[in-house]
Protein backbone atom coordinates (compact mmCIF):
# COMPACT_ATOMS: atom_id res chain seq x y z
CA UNK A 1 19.27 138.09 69.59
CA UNK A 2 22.03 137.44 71.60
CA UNK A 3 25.88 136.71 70.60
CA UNK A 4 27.65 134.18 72.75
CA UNK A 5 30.86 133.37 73.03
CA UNK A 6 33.30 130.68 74.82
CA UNK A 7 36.95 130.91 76.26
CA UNK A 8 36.60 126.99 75.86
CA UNK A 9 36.38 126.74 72.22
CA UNK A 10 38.95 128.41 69.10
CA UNK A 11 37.91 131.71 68.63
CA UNK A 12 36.11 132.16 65.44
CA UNK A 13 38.46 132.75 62.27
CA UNK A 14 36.45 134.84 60.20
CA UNK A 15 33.99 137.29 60.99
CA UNK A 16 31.24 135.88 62.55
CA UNK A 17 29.81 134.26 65.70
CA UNK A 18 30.46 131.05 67.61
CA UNK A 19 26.83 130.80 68.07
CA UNK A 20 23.73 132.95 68.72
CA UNK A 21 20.59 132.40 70.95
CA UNK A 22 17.40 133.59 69.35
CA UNK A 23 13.98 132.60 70.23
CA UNK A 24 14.77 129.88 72.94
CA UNK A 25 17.41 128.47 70.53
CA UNK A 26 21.39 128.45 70.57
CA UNK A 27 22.55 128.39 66.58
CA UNK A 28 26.55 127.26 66.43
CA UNK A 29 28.85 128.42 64.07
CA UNK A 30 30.60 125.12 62.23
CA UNK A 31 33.30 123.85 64.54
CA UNK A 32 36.38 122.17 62.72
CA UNK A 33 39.03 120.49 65.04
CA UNK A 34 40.59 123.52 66.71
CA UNK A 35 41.56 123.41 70.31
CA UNK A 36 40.84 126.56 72.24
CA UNK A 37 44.19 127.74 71.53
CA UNK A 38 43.49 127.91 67.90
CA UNK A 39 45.76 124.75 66.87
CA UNK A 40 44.42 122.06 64.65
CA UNK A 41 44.37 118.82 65.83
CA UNK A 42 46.85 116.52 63.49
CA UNK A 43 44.65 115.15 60.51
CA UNK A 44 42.98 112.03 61.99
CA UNK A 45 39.10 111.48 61.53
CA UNK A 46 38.88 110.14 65.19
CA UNK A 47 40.88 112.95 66.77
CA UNK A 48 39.15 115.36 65.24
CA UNK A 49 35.63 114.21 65.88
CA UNK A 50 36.58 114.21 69.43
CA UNK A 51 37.74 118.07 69.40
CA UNK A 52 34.72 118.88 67.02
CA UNK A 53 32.16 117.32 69.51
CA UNK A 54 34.32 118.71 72.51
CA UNK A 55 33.74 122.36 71.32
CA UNK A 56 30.39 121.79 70.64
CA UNK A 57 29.92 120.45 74.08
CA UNK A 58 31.79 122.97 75.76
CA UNK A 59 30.02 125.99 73.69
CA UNK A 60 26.68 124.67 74.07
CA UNK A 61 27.54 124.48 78.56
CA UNK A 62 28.94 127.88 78.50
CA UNK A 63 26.08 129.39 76.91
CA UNK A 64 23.55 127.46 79.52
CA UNK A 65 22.59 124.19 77.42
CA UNK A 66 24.64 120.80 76.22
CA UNK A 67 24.71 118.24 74.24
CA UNK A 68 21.19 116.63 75.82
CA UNK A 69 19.37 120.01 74.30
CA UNK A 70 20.23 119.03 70.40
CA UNK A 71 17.84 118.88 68.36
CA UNK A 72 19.52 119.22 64.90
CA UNK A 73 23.31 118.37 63.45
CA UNK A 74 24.73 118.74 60.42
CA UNK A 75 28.18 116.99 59.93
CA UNK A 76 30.68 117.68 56.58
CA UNK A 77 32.57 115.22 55.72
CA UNK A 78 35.75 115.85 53.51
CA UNK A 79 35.47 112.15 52.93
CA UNK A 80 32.40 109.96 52.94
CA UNK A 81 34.70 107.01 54.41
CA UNK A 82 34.64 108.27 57.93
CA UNK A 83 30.97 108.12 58.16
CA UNK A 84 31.26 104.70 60.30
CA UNK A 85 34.42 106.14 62.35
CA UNK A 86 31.69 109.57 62.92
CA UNK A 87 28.90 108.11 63.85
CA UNK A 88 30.55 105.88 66.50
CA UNK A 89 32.33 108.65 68.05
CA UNK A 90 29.17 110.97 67.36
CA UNK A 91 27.17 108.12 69.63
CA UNK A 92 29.79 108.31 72.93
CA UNK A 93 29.08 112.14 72.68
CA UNK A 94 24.95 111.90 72.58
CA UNK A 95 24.71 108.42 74.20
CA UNK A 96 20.69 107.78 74.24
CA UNK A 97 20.13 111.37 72.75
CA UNK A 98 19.40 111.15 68.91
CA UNK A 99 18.67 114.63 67.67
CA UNK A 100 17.96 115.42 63.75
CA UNK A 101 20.94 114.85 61.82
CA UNK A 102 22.25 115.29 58.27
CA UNK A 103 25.71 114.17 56.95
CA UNK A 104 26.88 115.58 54.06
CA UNK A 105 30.27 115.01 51.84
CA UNK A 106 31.82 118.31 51.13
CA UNK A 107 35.00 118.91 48.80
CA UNK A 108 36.91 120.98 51.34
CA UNK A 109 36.73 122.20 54.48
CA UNK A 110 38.86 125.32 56.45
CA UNK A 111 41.93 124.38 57.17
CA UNK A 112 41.74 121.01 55.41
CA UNK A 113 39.91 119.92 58.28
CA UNK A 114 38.10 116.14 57.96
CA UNK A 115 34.99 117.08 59.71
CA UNK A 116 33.51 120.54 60.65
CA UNK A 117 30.07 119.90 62.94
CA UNK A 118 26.97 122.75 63.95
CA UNK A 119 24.05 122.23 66.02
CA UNK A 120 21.00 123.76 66.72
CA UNK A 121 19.98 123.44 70.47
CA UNK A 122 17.24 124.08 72.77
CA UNK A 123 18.75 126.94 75.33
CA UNK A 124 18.33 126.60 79.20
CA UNK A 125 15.05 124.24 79.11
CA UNK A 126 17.12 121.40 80.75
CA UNK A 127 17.72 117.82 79.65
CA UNK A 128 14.67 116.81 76.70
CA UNK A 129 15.40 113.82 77.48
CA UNK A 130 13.79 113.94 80.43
């Protein structure tokens, strides 16, 4: 097991990992709309997708992998309204790439944030889309 960690993403705010590979996989820790400074991006559902799926991007390239190696998301959603607003920004991120995916609607979420993402992603076996 290995413990990875990013510059490029908010360091983690409790105590616990940004993601781990294990067995040719690369687990992420939830990301909520932090920049890599540790400020949260003002409280708008398209904002914060963007910085959500930014993190994820740029923690799943530092650790030797990306967004093409997904193969299952889970998305919280403080408010089941944004789904449509998600899943359109969700698409730009993964284009033609449709891994797994569940979308749940959760009461609250750290730091009142309106969407917190993880992935689970295939580490260093290049694009499976290929």
């Amino acid at each position: 097991m290995e413990f990875l960690k990013s510059n490029n993403v908010p360091q983690a705010i409790g105590p616990y990992s940004q993601a781990i590979r294990v067995n040719g996989l690369i687990y992420t820790s939830g990301q909520i709309a932090l920049t890599p400074e540790g400020e949260m991006v003002e409280p708008d559902i398209k904002r914060q997708t963007r910085q959500v799926l930014t993190n994820l991007r740029n923690l799943l390239e530092d650790s030797g992998s990306g967004l093409h190696n997904v193969v299952k998301a889970n998305i919280y959603l403080a408010n089941m309204e944004d789904f449509g607003i998600v899943n359109v920004i969700y698409a730009e991120y993964f284009g033609d790439h449709k891994p797994a995916r569940s979308t749940v609607a959760v009461k609250t979420l750290p730091k009142n944030a309106l969407v917190e993402i993880d992935v689970i992603a295939t580490a260093g076996l290049g694009n499976l889309m290929s």
